[in-house]
N, C-alpha and C. Protein backbone atom coordinates (compact mmCIF):
# COMPACT_ATOMS: atom_id res chain seq x y z
N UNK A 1 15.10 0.10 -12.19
CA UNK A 1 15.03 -0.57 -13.47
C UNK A 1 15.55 0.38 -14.53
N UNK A 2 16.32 0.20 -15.60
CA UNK A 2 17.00 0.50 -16.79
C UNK A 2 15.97 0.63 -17.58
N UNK A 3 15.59 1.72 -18.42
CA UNK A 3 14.86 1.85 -19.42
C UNK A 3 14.93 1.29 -20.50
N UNK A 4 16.35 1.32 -20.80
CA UNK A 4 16.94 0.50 -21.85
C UNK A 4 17.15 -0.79 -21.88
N UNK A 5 16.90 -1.40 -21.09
CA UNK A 5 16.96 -2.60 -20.67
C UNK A 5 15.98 -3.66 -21.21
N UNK A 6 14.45 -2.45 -21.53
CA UNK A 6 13.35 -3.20 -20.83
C UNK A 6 12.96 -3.61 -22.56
N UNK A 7 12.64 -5.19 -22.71
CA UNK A 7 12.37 -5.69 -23.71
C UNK A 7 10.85 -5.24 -24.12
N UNK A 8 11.07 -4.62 -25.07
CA UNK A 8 9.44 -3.85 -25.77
C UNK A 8 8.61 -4.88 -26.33
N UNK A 9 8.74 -6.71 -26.60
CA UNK A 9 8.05 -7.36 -27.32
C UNK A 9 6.75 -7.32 -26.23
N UNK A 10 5.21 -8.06 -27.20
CA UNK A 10 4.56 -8.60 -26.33
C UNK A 10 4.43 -9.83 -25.56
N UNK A 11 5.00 -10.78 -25.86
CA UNK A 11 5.25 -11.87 -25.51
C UNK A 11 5.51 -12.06 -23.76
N UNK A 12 4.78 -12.83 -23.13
CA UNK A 12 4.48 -12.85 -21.60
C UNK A 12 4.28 -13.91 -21.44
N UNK A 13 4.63 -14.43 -20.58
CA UNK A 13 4.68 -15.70 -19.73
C UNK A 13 3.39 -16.06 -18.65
N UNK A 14 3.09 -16.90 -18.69
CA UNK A 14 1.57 -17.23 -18.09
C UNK A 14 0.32 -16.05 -18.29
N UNK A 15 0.56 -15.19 -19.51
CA UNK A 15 -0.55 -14.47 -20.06
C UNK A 15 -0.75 -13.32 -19.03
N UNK A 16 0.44 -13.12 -18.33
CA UNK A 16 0.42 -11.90 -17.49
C UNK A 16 1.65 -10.90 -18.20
N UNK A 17 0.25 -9.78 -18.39
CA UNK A 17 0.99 -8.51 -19.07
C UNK A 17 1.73 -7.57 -17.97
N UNK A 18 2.69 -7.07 -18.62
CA UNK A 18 3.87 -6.17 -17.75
C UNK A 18 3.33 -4.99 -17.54
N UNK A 19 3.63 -4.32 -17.04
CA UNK A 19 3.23 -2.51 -17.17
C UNK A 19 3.57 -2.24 -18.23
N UNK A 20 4.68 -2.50 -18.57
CA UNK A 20 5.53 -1.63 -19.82
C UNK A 20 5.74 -2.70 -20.90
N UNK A 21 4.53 -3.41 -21.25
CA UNK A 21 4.02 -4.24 -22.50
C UNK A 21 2.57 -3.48 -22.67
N UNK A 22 1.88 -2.84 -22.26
CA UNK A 22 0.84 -2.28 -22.64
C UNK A 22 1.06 -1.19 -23.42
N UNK A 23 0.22 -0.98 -24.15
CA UNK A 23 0.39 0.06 -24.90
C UNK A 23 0.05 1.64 -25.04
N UNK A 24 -0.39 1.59 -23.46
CA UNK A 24 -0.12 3.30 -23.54
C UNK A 24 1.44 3.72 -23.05
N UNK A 25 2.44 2.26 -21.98
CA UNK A 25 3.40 2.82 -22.24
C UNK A 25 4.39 2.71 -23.46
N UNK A 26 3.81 2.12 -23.91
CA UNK A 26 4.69 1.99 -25.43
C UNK A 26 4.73 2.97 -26.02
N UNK A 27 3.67 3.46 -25.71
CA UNK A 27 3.29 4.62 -26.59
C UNK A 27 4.31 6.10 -26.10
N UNK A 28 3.84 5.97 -24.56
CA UNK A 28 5.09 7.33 -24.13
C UNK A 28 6.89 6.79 -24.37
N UNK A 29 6.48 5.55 -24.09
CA UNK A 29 8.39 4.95 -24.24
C UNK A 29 8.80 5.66 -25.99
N UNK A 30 8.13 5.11 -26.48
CA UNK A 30 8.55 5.80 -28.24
C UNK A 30 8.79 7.03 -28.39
N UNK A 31 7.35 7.96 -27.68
CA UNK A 31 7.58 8.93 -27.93
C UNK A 31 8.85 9.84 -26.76
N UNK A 32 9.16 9.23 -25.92
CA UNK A 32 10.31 9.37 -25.40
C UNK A 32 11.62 9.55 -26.22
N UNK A 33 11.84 8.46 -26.82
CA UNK A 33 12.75 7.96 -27.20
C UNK A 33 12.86 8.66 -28.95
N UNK A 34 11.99 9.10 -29.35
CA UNK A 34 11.54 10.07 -30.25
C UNK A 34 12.18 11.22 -30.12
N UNK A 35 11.51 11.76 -28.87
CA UNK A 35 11.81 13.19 -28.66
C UNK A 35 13.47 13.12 -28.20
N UNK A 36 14.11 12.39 -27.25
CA UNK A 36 15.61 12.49 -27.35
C UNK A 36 16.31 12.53 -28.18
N UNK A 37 15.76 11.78 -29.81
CA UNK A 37 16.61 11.96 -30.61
C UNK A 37 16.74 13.41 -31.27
N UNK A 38 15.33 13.66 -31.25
CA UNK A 38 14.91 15.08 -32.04
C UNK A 38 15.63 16.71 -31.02
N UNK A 39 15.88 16.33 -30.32
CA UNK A 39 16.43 17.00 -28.59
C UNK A 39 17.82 17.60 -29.06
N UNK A 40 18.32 16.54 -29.59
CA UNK A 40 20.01 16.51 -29.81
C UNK A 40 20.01 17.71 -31.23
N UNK A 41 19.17 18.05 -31.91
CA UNK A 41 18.95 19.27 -33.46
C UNK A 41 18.81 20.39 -32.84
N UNK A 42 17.67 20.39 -31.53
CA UNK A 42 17.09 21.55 -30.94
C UNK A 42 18.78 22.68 -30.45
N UNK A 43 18.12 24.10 -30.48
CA UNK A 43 19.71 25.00 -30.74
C UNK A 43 19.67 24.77 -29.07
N UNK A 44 21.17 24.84 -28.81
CA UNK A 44 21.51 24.46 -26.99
C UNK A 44 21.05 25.56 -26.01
N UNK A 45 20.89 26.67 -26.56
CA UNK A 45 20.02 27.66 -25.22
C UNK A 45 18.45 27.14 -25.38
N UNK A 46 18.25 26.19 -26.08
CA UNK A 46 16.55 25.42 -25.57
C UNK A 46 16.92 24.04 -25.49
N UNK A 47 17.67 23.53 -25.68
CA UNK A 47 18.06 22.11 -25.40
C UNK A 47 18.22 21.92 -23.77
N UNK A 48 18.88 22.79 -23.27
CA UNK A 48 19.16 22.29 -22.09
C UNK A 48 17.98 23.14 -21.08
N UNK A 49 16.60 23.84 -21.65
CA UNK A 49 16.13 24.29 -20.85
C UNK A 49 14.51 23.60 -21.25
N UNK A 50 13.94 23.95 -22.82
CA UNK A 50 12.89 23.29 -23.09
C UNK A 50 13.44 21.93 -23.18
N UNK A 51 14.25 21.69 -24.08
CA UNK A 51 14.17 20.00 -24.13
C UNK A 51 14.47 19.20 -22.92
N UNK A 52 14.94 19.49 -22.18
CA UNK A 52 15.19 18.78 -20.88
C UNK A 52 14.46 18.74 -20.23
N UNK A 53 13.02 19.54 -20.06
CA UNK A 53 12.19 19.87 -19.25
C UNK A 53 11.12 18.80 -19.72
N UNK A 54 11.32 18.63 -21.12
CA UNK A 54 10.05 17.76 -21.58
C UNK A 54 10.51 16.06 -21.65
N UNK A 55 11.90 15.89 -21.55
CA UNK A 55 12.76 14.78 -21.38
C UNK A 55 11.73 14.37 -19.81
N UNK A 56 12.03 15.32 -18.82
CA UNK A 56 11.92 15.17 -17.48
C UNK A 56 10.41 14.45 -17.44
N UNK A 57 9.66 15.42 -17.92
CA UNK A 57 8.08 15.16 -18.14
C UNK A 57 7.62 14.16 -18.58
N UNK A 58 8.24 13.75 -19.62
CA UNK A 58 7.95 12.24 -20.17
C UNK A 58 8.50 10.96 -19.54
N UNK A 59 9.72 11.33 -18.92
CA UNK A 59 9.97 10.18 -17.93
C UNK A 59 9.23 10.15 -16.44
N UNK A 60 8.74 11.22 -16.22
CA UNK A 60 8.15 11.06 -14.96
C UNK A 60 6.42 10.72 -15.46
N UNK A 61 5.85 10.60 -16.59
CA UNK A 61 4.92 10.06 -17.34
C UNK A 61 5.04 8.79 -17.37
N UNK A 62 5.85 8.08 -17.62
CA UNK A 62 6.32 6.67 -17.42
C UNK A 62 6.17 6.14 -16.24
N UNK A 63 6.82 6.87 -15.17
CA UNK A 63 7.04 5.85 -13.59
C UNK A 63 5.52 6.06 -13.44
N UNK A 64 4.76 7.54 -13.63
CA UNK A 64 3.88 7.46 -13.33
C UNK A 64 2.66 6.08 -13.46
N UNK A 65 2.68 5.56 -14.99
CA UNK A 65 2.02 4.94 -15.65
C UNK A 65 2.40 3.38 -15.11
N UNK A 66 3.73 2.89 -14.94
CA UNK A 66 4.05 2.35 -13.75
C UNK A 66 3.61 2.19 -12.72
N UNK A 67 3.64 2.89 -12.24
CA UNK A 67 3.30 3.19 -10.65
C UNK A 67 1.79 2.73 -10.24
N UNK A 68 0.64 3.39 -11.36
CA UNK A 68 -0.73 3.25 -11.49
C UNK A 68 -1.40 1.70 -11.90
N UNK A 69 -0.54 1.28 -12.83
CA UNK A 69 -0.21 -0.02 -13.26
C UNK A 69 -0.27 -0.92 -11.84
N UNK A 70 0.78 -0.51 -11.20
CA UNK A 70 0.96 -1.96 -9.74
C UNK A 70 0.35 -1.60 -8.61
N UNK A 71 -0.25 0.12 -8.60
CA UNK A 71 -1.23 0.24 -7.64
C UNK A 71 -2.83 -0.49 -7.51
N UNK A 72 -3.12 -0.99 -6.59
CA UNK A 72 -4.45 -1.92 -6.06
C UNK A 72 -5.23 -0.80 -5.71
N UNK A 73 -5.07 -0.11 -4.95
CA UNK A 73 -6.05 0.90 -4.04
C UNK A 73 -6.62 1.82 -4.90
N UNK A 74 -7.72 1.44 -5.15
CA UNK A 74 -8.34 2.72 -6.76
C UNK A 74 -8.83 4.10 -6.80
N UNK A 75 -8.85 4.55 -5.42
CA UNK A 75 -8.17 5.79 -4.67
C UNK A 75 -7.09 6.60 -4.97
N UNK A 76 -5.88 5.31 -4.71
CA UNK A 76 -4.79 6.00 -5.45
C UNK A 76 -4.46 5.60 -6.60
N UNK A 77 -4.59 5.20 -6.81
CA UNK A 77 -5.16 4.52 -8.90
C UNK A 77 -5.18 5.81 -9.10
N UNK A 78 -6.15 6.94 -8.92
CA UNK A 78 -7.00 7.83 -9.25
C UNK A 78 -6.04 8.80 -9.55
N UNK A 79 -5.72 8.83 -8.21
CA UNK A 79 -4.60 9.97 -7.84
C UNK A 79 -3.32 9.88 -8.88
N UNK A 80 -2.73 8.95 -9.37
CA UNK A 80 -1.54 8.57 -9.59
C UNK A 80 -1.90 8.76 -11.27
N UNK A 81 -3.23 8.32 -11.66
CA UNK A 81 -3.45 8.81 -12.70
C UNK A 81 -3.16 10.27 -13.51
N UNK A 82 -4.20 11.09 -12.10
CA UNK A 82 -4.31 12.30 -12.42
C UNK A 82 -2.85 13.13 -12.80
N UNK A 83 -2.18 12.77 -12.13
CA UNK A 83 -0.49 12.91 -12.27
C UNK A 83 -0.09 12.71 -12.88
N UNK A 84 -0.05 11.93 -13.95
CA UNK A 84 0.51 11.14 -15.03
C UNK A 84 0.07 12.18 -16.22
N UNK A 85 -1.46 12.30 -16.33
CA UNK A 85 -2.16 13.76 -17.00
C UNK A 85 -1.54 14.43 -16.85
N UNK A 86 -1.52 14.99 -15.83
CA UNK A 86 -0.90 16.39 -15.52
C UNK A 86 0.47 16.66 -16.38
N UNK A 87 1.47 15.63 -16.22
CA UNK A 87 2.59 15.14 -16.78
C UNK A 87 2.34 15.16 -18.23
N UNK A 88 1.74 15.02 -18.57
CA UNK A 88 1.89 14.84 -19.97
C UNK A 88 0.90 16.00 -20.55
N UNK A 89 0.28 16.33 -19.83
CA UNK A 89 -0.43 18.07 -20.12
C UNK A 89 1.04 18.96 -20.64
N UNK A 90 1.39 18.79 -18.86
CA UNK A 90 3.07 19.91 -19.04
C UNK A 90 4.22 19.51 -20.17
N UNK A 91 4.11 18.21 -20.79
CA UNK A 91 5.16 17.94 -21.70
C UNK A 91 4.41 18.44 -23.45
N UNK A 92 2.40 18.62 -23.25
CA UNK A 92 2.46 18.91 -24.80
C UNK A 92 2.22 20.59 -23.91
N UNK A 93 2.20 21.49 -23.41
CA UNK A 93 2.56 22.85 -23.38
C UNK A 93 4.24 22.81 -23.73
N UNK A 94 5.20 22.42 -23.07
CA UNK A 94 6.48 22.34 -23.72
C UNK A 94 7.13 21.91 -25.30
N UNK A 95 6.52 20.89 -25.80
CA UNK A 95 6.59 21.21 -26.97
C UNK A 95 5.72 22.22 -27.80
N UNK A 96 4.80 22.25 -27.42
CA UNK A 96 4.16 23.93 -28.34
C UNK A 96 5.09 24.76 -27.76
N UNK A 97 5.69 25.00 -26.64
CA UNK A 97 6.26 25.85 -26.56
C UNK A 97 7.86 25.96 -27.25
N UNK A 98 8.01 24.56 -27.57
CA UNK A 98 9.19 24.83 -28.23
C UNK A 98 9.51 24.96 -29.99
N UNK A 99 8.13 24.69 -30.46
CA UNK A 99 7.47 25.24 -31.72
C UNK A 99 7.18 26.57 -31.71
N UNK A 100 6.98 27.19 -30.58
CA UNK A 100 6.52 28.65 -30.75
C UNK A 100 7.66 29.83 -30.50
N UNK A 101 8.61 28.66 -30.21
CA UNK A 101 10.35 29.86 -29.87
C UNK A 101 11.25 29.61 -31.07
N UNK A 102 10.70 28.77 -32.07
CA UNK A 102 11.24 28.14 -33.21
C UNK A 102 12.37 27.45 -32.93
N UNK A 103 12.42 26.28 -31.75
CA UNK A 103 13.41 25.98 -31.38
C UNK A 103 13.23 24.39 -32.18
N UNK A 104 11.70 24.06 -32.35
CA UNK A 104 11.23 22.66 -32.82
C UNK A 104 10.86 23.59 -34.35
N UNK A 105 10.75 22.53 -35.60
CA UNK A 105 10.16 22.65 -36.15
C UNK A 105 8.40 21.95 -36.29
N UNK A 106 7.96 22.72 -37.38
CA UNK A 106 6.76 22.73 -37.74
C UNK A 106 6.18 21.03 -37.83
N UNK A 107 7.14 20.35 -38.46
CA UNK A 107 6.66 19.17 -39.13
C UNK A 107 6.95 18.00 -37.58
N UNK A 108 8.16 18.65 -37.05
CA UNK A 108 7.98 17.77 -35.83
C UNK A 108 6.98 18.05 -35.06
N UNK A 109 7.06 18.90 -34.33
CA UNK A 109 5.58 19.57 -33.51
C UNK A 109 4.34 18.63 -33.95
N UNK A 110 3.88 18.76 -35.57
CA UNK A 110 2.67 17.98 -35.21
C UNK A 110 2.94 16.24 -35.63
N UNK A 111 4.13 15.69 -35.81
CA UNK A 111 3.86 14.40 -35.39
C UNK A 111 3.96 13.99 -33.90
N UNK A 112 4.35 14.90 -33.23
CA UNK A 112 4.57 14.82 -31.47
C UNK A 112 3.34 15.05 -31.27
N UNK A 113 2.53 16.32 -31.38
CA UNK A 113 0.98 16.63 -31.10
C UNK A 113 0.35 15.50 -30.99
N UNK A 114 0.47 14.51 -32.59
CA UNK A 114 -0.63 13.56 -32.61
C UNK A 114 -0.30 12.39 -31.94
N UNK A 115 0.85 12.43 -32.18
CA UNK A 115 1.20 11.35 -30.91
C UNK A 115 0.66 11.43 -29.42
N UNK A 116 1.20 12.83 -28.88
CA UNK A 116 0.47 13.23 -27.98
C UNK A 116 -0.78 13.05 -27.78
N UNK A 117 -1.91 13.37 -28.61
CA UNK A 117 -3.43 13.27 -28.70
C UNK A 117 -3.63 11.68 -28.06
N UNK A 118 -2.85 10.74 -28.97
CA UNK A 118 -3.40 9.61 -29.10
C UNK A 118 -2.86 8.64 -27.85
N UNK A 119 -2.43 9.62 -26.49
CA UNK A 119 -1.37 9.16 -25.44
C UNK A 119 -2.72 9.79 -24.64
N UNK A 120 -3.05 10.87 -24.82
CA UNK A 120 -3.63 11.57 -24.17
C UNK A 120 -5.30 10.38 -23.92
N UNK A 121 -5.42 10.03 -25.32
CA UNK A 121 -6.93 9.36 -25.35
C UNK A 121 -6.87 8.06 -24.51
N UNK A 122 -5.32 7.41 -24.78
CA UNK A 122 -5.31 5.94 -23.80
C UNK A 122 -5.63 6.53 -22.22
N UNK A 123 -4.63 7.37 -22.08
CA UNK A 123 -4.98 7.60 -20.76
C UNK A 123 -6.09 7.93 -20.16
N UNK A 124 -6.55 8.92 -20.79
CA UNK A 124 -8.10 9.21 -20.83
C UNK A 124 -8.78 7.77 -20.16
N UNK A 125 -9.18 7.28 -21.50
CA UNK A 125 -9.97 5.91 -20.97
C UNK A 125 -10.06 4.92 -20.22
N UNK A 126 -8.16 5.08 -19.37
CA UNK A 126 -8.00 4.19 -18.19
C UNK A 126 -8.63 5.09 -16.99
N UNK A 127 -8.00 6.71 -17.39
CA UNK A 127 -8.93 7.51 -15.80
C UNK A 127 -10.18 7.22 -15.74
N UNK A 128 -10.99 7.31 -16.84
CA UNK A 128 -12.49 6.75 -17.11
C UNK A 128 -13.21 5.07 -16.63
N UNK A 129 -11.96 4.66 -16.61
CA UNK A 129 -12.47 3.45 -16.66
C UNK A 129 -12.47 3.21 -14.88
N UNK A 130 -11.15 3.94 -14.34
CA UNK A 130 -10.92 3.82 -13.00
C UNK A 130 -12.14 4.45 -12.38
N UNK A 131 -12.62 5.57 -13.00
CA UNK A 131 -13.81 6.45 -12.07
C UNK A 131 -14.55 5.25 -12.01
N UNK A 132 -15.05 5.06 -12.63
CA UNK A 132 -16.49 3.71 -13.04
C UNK A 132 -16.23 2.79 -12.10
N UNK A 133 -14.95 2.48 -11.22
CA UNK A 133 -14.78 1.14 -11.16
C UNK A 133 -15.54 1.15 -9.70
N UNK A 134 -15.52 -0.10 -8.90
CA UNK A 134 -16.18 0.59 -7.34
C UNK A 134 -15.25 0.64 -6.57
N UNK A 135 -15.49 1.33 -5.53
CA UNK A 135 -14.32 1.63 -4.48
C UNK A 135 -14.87 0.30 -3.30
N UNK A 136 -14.04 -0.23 -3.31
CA UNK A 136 -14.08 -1.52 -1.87
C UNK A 136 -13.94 -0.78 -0.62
């Protein structure tokens, strides 16, 4: 599937939501699509090493969130979660880290942070919600 492709409205057909109509991926799709633009300013000895790295991270945050989305087995629900964290752990160490080589500025860094935070809390509450759930 094309990223670009994928129509961001909410609007669904027989009241069945998509993976990528919910809004924690909306939330990484933006900030995706955020950070590529901001990617293209960054100086090219960190463009092609931090920014690409956090490009990578955020798209593999996505399939992840995907992936967890059409998984049944809440086992690997779990698992697929934890990954997705992880993923997006390693993408806000990469941008601090690319605030701290002065490759990002100041003012970007913390609208990414809070963005980040508030990516961090959806997810949060789906791993939370998955622990709780029962295992069949």
């Amino acid at each position: 599937m094309i990223l670009s492709n994928i129509n961001m409205d909410n609007n669904t057909t027989n009241n069945v939501q998509l993976a990528h109509q919910t809004p924690l991926f909306q939330a990484v799709y933006k900030l995706y699509v955020a950070w590529h633009v901001r990617c293209e300013t960054i100086p090219k000895k960190d463009r092609f090493t931090i920014g690409q790295k956090t490009e990578s991270l955020l798209l593999d945050t996505l399939t992840l969130i995907i992936t967890a989305y059409h998984t049944k087995e809440p086992l690997r629900k779990k698992e697929i979660l934890s990954e997705a964290n992880t993923s997006l752990e390693c993408a806000k160490i990469t941008i601090r880290l690319a605030k701290d080589v002065k490759a990002l500025e100041q003012r970007w860094y913390v609208e990414y942070e809070s963005r980040l935070q508030e990516i961090g809390k959806q997810l949060g509450g789906w791993m939370r919600q998955t622990q709780n759930s029962p295992i069949k």
